[in-house]
C-alpha atoms as a PDB file:
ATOM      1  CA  UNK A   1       9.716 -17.676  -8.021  1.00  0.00           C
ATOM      2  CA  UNK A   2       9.271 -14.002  -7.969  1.00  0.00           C
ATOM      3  CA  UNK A   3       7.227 -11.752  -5.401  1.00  0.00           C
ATOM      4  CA  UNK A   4       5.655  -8.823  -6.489  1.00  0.00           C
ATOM      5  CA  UNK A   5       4.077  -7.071  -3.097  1.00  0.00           C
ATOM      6  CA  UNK A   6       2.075  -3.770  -3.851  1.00  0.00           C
ATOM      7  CA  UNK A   7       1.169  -1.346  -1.454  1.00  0.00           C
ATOM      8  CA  UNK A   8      -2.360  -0.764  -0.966  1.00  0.00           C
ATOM      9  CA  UNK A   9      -3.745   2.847  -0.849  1.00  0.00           C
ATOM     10  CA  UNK A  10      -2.362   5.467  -3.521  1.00  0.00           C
ATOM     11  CA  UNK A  11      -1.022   2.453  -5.631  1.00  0.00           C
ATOM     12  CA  UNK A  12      -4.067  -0.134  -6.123  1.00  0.00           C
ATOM     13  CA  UNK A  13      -6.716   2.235  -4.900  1.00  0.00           C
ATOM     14  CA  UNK A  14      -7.704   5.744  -4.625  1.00  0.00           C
ATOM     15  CA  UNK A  15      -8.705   6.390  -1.090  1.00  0.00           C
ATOM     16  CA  UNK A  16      -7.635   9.595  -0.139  1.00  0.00           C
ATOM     17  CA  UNK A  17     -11.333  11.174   0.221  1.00  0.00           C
ATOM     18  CA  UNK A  18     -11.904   8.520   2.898  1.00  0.00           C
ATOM     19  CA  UNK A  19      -8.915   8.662   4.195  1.00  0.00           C
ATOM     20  CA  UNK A  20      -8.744  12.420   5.268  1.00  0.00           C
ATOM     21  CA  UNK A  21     -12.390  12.038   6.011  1.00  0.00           C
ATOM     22  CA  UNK A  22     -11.420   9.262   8.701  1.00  0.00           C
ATOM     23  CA  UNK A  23      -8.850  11.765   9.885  1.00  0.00           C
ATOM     24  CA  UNK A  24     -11.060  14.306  10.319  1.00  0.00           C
ATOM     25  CA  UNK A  25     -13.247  12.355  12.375  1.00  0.00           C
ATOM     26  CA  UNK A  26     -10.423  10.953  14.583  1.00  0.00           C
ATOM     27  CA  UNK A  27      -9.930  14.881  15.133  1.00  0.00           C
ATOM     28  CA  UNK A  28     -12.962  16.050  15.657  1.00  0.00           C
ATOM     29  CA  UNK A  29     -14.025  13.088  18.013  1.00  0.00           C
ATOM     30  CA  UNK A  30     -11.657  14.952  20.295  1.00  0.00           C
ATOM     31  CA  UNK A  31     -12.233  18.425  19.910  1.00  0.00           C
ATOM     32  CA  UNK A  32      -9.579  19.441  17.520  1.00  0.00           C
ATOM     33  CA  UNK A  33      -9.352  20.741  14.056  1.00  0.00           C
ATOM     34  CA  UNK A  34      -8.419  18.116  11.062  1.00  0.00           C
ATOM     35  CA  UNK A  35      -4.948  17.961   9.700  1.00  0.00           C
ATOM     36  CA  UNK A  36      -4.628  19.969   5.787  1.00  0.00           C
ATOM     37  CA  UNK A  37      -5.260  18.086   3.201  1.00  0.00           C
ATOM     38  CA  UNK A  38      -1.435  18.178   2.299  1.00  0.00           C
ATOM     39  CA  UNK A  39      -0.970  17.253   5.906  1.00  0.00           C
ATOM     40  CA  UNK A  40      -3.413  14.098   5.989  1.00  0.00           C
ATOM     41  CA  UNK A  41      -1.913  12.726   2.916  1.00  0.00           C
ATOM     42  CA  UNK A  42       1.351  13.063   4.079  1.00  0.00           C
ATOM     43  CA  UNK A  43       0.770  10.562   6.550  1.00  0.00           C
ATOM     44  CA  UNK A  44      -1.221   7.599   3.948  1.00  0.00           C
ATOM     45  CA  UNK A  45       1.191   4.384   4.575  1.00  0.00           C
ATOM     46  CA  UNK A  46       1.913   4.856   8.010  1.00  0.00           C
ATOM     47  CA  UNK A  47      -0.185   2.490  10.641  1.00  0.00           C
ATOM     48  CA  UNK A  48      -3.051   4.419  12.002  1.00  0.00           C
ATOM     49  CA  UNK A  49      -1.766   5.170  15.460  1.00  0.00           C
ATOM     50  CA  UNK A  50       1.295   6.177  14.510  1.00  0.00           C
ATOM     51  CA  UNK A  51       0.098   8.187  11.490  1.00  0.00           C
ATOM     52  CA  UNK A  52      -2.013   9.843  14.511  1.00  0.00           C
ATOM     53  CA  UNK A  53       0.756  10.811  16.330  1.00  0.00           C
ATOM     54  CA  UNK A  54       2.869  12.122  13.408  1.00  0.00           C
ATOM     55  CA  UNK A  55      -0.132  14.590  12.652  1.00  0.00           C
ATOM     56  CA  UNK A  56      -1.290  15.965  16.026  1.00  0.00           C
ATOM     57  CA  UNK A  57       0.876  18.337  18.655  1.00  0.00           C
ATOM     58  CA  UNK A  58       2.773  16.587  20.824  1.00  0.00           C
ATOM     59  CA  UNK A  59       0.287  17.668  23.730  1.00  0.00           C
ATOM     60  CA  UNK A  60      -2.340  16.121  21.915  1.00  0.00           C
ATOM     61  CA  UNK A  61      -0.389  12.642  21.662  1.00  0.00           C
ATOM     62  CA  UNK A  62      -2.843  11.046  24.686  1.00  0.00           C
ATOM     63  CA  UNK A  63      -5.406  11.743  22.439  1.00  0.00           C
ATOM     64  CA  UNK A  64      -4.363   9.295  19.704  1.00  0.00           C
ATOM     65  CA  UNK A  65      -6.044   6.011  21.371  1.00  0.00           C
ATOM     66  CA  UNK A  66      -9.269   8.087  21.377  1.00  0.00           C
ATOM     67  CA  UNK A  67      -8.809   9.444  17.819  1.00  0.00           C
ATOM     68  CA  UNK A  68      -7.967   6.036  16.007  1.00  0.00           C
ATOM     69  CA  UNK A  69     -10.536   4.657  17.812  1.00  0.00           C
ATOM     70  CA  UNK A  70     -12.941   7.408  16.335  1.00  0.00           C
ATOM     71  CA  UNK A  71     -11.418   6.680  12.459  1.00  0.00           C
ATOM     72  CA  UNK A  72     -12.024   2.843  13.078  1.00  0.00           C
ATOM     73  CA  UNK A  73     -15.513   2.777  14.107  1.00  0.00           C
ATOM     74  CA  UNK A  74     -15.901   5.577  11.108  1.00  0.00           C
ATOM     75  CA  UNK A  75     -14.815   3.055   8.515  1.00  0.00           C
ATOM     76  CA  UNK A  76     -17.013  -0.001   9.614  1.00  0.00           C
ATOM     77  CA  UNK A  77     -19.939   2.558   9.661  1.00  0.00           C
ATOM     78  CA  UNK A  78     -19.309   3.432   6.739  1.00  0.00           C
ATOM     79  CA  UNK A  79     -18.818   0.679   4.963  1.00  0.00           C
ATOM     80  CA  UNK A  80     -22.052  -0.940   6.329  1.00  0.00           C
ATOM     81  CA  UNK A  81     -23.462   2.079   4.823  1.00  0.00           C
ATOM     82  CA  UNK A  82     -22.116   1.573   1.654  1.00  0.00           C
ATOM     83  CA  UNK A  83     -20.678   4.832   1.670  1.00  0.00           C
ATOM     84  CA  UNK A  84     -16.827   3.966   1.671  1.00  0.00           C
ATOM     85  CA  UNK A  85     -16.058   2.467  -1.924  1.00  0.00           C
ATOM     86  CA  UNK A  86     -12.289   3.698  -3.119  1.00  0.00           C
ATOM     87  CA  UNK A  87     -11.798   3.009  -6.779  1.00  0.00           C
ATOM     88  CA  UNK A  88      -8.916   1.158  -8.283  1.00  0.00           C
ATOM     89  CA  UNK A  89      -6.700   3.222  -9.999  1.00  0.00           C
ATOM     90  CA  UNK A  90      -6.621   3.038 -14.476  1.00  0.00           C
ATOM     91  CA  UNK A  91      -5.013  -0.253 -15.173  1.00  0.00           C
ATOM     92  CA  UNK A  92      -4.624  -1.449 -12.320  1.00  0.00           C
ATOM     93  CA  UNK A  93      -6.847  -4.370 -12.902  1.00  0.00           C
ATOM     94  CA  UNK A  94      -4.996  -5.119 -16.030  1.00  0.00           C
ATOM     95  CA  UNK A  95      -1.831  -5.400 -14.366  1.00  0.00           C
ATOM     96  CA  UNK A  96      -3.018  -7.617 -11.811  1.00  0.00           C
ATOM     97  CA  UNK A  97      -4.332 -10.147 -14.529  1.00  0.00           C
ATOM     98  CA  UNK A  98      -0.945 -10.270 -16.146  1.00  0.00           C
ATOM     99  CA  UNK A  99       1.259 -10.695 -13.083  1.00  0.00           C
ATOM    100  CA  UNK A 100      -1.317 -13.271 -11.691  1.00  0.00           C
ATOM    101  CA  UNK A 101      -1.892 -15.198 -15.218  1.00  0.00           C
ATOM    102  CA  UNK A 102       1.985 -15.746 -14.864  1.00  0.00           C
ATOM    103  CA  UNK A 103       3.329 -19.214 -13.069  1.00  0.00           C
ATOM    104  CA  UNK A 104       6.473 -17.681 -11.953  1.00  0.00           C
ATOM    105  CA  UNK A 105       4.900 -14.648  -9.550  1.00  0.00           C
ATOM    106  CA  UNK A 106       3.352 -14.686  -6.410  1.00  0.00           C
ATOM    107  CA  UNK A 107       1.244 -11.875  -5.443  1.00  0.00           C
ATOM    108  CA  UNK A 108       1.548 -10.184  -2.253  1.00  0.00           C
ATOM    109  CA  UNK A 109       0.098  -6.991  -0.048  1.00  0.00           C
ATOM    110  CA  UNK A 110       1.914  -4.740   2.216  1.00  0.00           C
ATOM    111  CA  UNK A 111       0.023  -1.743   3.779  1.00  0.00           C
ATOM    112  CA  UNK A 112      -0.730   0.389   6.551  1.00  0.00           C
ATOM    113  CA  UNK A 113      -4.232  -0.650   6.600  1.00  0.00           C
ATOM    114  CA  UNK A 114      -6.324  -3.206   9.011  1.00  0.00           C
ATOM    115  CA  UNK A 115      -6.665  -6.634   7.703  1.00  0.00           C
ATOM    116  CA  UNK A 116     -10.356  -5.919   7.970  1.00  0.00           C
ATOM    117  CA  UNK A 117      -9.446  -2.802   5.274  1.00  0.00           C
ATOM    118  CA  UNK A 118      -7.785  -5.107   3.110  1.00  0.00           C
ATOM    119  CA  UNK A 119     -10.537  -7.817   3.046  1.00  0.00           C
ATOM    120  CA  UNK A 120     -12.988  -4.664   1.913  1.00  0.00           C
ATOM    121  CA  UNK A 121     -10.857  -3.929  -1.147  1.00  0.00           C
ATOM    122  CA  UNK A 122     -10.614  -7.206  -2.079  1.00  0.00           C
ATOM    123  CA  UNK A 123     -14.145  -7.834  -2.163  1.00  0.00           C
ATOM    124  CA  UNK A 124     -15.022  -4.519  -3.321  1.00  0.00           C
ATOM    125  CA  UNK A 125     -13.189  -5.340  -6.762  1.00  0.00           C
ATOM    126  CA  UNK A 126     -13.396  -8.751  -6.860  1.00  0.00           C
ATOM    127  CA  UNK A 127      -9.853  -9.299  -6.260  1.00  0.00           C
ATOM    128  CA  UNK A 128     -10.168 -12.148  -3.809  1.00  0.00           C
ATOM    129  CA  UNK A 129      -7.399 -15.127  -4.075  1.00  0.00           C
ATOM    130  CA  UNK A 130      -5.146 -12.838  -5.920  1.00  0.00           C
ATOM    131  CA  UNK A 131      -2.424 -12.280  -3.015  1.00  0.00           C
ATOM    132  CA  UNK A 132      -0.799 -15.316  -1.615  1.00  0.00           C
ATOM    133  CA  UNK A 133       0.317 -13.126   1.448  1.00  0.00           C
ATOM    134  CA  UNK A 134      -0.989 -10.540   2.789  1.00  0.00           C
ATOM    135  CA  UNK A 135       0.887  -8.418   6.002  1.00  0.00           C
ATOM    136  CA  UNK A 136      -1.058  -5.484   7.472  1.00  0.00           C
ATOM    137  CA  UNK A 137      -0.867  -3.283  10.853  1.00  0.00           C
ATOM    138  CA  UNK A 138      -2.621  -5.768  12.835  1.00  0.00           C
ATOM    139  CA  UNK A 139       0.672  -8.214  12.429  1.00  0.00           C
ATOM    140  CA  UNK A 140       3.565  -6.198  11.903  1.00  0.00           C
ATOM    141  CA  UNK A 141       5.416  -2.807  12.636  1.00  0.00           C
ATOM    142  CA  UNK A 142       4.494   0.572  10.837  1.00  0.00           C
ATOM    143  CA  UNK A 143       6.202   1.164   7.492  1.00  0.00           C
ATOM    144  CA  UNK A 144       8.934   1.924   7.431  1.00  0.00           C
ATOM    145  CA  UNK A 145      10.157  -0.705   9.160  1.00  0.00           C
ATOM    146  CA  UNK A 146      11.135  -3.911   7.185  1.00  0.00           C
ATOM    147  CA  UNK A 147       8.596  -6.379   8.994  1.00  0.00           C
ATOM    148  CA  UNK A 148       5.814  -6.508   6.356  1.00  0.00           C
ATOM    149  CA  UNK A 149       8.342  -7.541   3.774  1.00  0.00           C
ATOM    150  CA  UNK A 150      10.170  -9.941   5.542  1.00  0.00           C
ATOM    151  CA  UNK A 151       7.009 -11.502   7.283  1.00  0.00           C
ATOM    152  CA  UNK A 152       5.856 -12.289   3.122  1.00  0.00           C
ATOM    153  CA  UNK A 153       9.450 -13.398   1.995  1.00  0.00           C
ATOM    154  CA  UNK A 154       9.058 -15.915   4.717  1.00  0.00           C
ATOM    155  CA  UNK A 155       5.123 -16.867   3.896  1.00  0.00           C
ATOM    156  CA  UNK A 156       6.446 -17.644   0.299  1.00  0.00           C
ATOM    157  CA  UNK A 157      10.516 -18.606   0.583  1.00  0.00           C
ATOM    158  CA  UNK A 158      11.040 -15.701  -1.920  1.00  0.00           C
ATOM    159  CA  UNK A 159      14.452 -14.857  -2.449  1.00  0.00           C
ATOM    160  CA  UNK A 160      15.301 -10.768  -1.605  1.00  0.00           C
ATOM    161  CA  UNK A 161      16.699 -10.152  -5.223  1.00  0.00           C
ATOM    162  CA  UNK A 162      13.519 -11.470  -6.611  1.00  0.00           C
ATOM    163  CA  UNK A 163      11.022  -9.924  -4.798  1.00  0.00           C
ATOM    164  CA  UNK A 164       9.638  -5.939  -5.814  1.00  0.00           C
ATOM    165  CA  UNK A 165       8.534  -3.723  -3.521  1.00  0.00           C
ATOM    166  CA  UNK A 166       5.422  -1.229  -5.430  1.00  0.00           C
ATOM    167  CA  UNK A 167       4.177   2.018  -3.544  1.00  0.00           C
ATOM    168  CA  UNK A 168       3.565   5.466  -4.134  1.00  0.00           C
ATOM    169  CA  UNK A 169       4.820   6.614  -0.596  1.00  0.00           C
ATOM    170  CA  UNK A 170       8.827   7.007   0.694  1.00  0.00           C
ATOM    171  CA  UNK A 171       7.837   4.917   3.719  1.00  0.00           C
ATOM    172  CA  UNK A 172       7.430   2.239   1.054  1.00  0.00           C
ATOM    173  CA  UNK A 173      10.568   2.543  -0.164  1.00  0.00           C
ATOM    174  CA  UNK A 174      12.159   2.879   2.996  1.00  0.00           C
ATOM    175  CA  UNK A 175      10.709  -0.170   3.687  1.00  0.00           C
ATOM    176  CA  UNK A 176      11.776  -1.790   1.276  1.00  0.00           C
ATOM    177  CA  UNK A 177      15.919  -0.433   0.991  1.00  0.00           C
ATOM    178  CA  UNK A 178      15.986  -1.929   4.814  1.00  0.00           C
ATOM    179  CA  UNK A 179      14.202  -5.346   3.955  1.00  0.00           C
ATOM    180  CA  UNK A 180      16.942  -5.511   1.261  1.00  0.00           C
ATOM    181  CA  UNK A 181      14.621  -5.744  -1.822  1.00  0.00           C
ATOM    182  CA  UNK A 182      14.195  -3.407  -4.910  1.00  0.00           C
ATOM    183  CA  UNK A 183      11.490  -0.746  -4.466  1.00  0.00           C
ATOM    184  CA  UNK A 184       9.542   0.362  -7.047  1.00  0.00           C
ATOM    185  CA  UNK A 185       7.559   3.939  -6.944  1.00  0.00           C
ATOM    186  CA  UNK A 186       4.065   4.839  -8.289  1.00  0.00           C
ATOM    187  CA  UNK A 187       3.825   8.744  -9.346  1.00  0.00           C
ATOM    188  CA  UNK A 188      -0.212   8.404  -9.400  1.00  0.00           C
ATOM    189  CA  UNK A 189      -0.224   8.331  -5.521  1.00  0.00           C
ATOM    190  CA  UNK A 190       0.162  10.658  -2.348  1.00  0.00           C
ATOM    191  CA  UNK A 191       4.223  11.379  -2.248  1.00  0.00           C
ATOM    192  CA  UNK A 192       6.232  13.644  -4.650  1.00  0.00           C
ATOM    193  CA  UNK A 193       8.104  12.118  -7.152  1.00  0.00           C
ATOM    194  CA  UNK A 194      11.039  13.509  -5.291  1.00  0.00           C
ATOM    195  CA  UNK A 195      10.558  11.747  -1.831  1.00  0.00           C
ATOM    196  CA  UNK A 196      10.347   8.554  -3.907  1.00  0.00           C
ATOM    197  CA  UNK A 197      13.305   8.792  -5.405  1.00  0.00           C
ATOM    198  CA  UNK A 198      15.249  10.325  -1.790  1.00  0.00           C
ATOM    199  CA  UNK A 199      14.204   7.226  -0.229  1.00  0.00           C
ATOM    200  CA  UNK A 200      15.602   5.112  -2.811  1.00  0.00           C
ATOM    201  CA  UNK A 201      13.350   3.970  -5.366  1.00  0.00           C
ATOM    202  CA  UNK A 202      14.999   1.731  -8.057  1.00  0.00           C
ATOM    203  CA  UNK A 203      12.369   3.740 -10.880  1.00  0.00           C
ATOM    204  CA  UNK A 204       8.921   5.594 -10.695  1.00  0.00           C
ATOM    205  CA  UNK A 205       6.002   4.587 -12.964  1.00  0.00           C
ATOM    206  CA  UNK A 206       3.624   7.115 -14.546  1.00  0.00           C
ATOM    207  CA  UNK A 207       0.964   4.999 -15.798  1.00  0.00           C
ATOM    208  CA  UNK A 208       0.076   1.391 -14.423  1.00  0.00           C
ATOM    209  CA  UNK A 209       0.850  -0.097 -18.319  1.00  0.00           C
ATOM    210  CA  UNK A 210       4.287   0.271 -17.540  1.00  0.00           C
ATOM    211  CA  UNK A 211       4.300  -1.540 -14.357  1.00  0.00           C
ATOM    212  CA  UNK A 212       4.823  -4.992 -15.754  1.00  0.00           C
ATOM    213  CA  UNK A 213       7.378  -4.059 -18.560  1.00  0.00           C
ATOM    214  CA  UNK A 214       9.728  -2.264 -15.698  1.00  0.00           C
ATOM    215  CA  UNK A 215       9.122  -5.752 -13.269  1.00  0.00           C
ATOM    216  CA  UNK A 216      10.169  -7.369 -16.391  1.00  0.00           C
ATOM    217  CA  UNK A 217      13.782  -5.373 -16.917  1.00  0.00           C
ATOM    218  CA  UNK A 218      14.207  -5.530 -13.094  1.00  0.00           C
ATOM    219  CA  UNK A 219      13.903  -8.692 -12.776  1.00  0.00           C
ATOM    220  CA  UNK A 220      15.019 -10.195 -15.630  1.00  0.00           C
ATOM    221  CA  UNK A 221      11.689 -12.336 -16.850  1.00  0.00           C
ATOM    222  CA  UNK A 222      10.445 -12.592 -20.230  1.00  0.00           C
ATOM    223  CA  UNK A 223       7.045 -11.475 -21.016  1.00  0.00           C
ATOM    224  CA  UNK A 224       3.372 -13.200 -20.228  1.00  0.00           C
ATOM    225  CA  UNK A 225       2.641 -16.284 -20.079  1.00  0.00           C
ATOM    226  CA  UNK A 226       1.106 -16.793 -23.551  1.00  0.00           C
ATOM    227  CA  UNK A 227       4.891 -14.923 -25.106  1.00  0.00           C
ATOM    228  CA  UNK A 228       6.770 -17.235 -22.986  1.00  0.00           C
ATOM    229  CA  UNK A 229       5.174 -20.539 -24.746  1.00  0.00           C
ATOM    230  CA  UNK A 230       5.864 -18.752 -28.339  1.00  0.00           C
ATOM    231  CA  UNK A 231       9.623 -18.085 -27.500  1.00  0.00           C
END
């Protein structure tokens, strides 16, 4: 059995508007000015207390409780409201079908975000029952530590050398070079193709239609489902 685990923002969804609009709020809340824009997205990945800390001065760090607290009642106000809806990125449905329509994958989620976060994408796109484990900030370390990873290879007995890492941010690949599995970059999301590749991704994708061709070669699988029962 093989485990595909896909980051969450920058590589399934595009939620950098809310994101640095969360950010600014955290700042605000406290009486200082928001982060750049380069800044903000620097940080996507990272758990939200510690992505707090990484942006402000280290005077400021007190402030973090305050200033996460700020970003998390933000988002459920938001949401209620409607307001916070972060689309999937092109093909990124498609891809999911494939992997999911295949008996040999499980599905999993590693990401920065709340659990409550994750729930709202999933039933935002209709994605519910797709991910057979899902590891968030509320259970595990910050990326880039290897928790997240090893907490799913555990849910699902998956084996290290067949089980992918996919994100668009170093601390993904960090994450995954420590947890001892192959990580995968996105080039559609928040990090340089260059950090990807300094923090050891195994390949970076342009386009989500190449996604499950490259698991494919990785891993060593032949095609869908429906090609399998031809060969």
């Amino acid at each position: 059995m093989y485990l595909v685990i896909f980051d969450c923002d920058g590589t399934l969804v595009d939620s950098q508007e809310t994101i640095l609009h969360g950010l600014a709020v955290g700042f605000e809340a406290v009486g200082l000015a928001p982060p750049s824009r380069e800044a903000g997205l620097s940080i996507v990945g990272l758990s939200l207390e510690v992505a707090f800390r990484q942006l402000a001065e280290p005077g400021h760090h007190h402030l973090v409780p305050a200033m996460a607290e700020a970003y998390r009642q933000s988002k459920v106000a938001r949401r209620l409201a409607g307001l916070d809806h972060d689309p999937l990125y092109p093909g990124a449905r498609e891809a999911l079908d494939t992997l999911s329509a295949r008996d040999d994958v499980l599905l999993g989620i590693a990401t920065g975000k709340a659990l409550r976060g994750v729930r709202h994408m999933q039933q935002s796109h209709g994605l519910e029952g797709r991910f057979v484990t899902i590891q968030t900030a509320d259970t595990a370390p910050s990326k880039p530590h290897p928790g997240m990873i090893l907490q799913a290879m555990a849910e699902t007995g998956a084996e290290p050398a067949r089980t992918v890492m996919i994100g668009d941010t170093g601390f993904d690949m960090e994450m995954a070079r420590a947890a001892g599995v192959a990580g995968l970059g996105v080039g559609w999301g928040y990090h340089p193709r260059a950090r990807l590749a300094a923090a050891g991704a195994a390949r970076i994708l342009d386009r989500f239609d190449e996604l499950v061709p490259a698991l494919g070669e990785m891993l060593g699988w032949a095609g869908t489902a429906e090609q399998r029962e031809l060969a």
